[in-house]
N, C-alpha and C. Protein backbone atom coordinates (compact mmCIF):
# COMPACT_ATOMS: atom_id res chain seq x y z
N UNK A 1 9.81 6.79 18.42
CA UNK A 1 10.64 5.67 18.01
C UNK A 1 9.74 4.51 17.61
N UNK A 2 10.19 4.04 16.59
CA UNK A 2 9.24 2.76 16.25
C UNK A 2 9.45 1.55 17.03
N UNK A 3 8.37 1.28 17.27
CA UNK A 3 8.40 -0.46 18.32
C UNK A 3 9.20 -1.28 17.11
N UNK A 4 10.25 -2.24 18.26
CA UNK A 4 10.49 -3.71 17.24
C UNK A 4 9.73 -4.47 17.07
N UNK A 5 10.10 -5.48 16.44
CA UNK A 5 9.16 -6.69 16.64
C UNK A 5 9.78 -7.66 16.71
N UNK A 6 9.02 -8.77 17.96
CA UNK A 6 9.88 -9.94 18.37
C UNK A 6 10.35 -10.81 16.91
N UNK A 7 10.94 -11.91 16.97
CA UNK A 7 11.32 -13.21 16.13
C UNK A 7 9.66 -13.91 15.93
N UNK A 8 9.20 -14.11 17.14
CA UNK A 8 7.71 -14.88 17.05
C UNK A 8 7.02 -14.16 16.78
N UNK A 9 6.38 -12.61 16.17
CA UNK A 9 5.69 -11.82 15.64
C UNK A 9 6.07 -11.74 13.81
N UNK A 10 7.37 -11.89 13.86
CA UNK A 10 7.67 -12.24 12.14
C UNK A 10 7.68 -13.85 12.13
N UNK A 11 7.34 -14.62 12.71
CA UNK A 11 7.42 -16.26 12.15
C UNK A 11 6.13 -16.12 12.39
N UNK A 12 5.40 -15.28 13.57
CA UNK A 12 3.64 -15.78 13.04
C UNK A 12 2.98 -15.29 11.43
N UNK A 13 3.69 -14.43 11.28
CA UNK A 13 2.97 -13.69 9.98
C UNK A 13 3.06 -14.11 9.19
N UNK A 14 1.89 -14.43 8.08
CA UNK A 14 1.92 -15.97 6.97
C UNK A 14 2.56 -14.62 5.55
N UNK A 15 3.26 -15.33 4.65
CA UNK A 15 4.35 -15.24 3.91
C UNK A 15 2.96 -14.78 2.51
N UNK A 16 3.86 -14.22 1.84
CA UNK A 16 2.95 -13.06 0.85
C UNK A 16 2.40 -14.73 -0.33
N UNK A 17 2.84 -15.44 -0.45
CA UNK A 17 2.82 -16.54 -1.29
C UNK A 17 1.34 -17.52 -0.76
N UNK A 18 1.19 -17.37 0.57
CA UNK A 18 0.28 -17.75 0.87
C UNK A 18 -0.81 -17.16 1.41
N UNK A 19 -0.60 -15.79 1.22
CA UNK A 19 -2.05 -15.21 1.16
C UNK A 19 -2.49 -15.13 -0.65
N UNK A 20 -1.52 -15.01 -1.38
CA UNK A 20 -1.98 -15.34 -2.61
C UNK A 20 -2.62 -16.40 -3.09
N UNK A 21 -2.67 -17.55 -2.55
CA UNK A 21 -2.64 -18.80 -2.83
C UNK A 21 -3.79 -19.08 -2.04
N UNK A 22 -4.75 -18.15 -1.29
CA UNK A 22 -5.72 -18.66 -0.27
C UNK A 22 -7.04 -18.72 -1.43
N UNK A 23 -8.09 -19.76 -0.93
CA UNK A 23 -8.98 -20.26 -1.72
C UNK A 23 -9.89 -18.64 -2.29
N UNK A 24 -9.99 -17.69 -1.41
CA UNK A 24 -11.05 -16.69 -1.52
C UNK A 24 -10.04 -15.32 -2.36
N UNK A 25 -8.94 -15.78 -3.16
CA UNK A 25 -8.29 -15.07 -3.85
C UNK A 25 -9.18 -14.04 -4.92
N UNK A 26 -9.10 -12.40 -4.03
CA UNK A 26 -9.46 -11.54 -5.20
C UNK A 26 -8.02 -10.58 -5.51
N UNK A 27 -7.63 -10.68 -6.16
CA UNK A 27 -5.84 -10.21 -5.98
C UNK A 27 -6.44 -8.96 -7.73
N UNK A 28 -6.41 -7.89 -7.53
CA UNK A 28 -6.42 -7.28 -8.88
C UNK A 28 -6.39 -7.54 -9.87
N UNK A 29 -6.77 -7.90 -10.82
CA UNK A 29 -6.52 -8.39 -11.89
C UNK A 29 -5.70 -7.53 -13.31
N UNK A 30 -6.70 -5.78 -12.91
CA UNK A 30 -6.34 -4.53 -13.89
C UNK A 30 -5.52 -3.50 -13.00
N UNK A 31 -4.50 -3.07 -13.76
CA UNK A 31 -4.05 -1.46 -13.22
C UNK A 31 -5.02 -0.45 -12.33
N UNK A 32 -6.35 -0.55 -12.99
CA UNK A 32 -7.13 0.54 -12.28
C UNK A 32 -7.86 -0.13 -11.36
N UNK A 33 -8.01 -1.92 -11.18
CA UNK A 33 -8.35 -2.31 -9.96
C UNK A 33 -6.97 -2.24 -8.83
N UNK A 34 -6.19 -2.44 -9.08
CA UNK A 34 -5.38 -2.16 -8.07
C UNK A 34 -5.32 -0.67 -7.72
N UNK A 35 -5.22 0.26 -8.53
CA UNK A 35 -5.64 1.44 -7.63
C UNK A 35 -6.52 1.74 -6.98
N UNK A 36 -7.72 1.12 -7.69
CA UNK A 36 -8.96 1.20 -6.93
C UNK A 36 -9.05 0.58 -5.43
N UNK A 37 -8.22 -0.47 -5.03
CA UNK A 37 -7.83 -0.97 -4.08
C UNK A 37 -7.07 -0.67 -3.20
N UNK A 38 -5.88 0.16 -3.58
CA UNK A 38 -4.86 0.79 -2.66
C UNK A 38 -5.81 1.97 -2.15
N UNK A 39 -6.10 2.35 -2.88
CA UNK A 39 -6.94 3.74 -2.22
C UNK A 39 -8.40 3.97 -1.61
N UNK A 40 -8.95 2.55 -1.51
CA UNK A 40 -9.85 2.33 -0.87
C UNK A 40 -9.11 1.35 0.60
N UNK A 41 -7.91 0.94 0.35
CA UNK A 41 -7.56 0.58 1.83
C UNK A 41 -7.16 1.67 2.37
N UNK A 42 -6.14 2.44 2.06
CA UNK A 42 -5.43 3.64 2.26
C UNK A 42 -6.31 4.69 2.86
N UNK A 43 -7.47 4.80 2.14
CA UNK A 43 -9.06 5.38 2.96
C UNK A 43 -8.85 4.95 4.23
N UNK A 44 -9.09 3.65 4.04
CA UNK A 44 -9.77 2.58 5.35
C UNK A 44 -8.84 3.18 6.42
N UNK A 45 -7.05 3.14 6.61
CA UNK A 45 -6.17 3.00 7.08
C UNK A 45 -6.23 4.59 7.73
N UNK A 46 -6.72 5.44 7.21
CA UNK A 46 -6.33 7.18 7.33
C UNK A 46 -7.44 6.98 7.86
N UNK A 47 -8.48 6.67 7.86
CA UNK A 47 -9.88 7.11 8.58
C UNK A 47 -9.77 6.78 10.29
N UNK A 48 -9.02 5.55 10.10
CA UNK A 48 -8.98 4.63 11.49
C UNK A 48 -7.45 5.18 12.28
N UNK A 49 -6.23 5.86 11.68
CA UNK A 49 -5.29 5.77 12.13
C UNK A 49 -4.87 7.57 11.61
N UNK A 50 -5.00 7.70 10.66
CA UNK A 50 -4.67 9.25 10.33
C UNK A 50 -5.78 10.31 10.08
N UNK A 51 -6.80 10.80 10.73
CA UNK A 51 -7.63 11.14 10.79
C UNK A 51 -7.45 12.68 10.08
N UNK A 52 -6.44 13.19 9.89
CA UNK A 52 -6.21 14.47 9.23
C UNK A 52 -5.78 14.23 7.93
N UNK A 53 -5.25 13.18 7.33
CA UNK A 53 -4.88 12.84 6.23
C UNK A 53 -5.78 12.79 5.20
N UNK A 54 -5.75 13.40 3.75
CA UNK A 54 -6.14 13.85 3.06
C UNK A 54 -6.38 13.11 1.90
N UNK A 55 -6.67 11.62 1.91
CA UNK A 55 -6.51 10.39 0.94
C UNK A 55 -6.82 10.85 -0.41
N UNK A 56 -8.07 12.03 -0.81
CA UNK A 56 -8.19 12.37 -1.90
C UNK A 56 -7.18 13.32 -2.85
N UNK A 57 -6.30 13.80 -1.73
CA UNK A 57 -4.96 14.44 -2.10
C UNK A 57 -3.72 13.88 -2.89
N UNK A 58 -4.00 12.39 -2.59
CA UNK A 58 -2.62 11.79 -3.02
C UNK A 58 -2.78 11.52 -4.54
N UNK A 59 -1.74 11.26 -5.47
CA UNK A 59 -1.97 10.91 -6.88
C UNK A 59 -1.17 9.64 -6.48
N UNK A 60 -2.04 9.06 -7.92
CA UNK A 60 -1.54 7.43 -7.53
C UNK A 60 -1.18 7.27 -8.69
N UNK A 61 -0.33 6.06 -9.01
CA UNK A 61 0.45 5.54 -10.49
C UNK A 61 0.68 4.06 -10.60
N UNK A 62 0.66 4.01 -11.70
CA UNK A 62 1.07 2.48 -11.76
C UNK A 62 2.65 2.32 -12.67
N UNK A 63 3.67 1.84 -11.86
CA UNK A 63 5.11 1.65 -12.66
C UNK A 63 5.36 0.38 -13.45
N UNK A 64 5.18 0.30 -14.82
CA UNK A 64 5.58 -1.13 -14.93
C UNK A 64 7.40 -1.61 -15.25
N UNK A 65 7.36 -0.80 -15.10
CA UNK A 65 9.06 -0.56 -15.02
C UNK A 65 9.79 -1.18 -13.36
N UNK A 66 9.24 -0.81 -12.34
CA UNK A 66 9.81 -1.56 -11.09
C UNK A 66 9.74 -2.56 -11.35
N UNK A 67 10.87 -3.46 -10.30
CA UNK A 67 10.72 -4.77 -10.30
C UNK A 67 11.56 -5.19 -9.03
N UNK A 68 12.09 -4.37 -8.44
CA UNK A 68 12.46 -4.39 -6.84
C UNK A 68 11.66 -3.84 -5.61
N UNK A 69 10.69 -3.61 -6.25
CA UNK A 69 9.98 -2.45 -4.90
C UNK A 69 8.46 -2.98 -4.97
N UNK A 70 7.50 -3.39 -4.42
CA UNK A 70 5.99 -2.92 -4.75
C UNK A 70 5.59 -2.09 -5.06
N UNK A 71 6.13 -0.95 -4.19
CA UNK A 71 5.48 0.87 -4.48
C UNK A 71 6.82 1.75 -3.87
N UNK A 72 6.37 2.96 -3.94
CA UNK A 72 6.96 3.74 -3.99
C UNK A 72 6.20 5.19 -3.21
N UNK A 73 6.63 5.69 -2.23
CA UNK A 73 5.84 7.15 -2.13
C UNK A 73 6.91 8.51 -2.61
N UNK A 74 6.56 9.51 -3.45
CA UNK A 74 6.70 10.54 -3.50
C UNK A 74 5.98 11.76 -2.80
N UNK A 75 7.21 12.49 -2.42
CA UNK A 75 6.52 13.69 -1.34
C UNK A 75 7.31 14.94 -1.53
N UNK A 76 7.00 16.14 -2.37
CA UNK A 76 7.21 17.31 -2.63
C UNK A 76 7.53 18.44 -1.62
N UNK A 77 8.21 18.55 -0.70
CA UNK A 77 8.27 19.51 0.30
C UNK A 77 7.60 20.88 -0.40
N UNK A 78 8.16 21.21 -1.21
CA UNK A 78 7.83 22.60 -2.20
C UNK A 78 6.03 22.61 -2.22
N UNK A 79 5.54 21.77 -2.92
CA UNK A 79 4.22 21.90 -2.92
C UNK A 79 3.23 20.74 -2.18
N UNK A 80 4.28 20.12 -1.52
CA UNK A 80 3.28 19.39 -0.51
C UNK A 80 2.81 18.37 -0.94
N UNK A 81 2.97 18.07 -2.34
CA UNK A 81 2.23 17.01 -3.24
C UNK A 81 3.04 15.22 -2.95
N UNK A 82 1.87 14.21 -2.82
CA UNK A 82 2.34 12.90 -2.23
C UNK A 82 1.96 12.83 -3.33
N UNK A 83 2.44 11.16 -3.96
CA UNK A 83 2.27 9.82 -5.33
C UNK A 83 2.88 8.93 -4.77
N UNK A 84 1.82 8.15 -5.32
CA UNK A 84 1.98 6.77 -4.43
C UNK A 84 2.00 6.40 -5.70
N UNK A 85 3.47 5.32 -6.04
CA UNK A 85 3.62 4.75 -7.29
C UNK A 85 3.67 3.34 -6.90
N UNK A 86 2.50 2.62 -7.70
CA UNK A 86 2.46 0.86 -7.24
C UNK A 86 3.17 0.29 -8.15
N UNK A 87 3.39 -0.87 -8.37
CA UNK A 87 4.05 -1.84 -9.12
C UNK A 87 3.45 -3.11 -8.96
């Protein structure tokens, strides 16, 4: 079961507007830097937390068509295949 989280664990957490807005802003600039980025955190994240996970497995995309979502994961039961679609 997933833990909640208190009221004072979402009012500590600073708001997506102001981590954008912080002086040491490297925020992607290209499509293939942002992939290059999701999948070098996504590394980071599977190395430290999913240790069987297969980061070179996943296909990644860029949607410029969303505009409600950041990303998106796709997951194939049939062939097992994940895509991670960013926006």
């Amino acid at each position: 079961m997933a833990r909640q989280l208190t009221i004072s664990e979402i009012t500590d957490q600073r708001p997506l507007t102001e981590s954008a807005n912080a002086a040491t802003d490297d925020t992607p600039e290209t499509p293939t830097a942002l992939l290059d980025r999701a999948q070098q955190h996504a590394t980071n994240v599977a190395t430290e937390h999913f240790p069987d996970l297969l980061v070179e497995a996943i296909d990644w995309e860029i949607s410029h068509r969303a505009q409600r979502q950041a990303g998106i994961t796709k997951y194939d039961p049939t062939t097992e295949a994940i895509t991670i679609t960013l926006t």
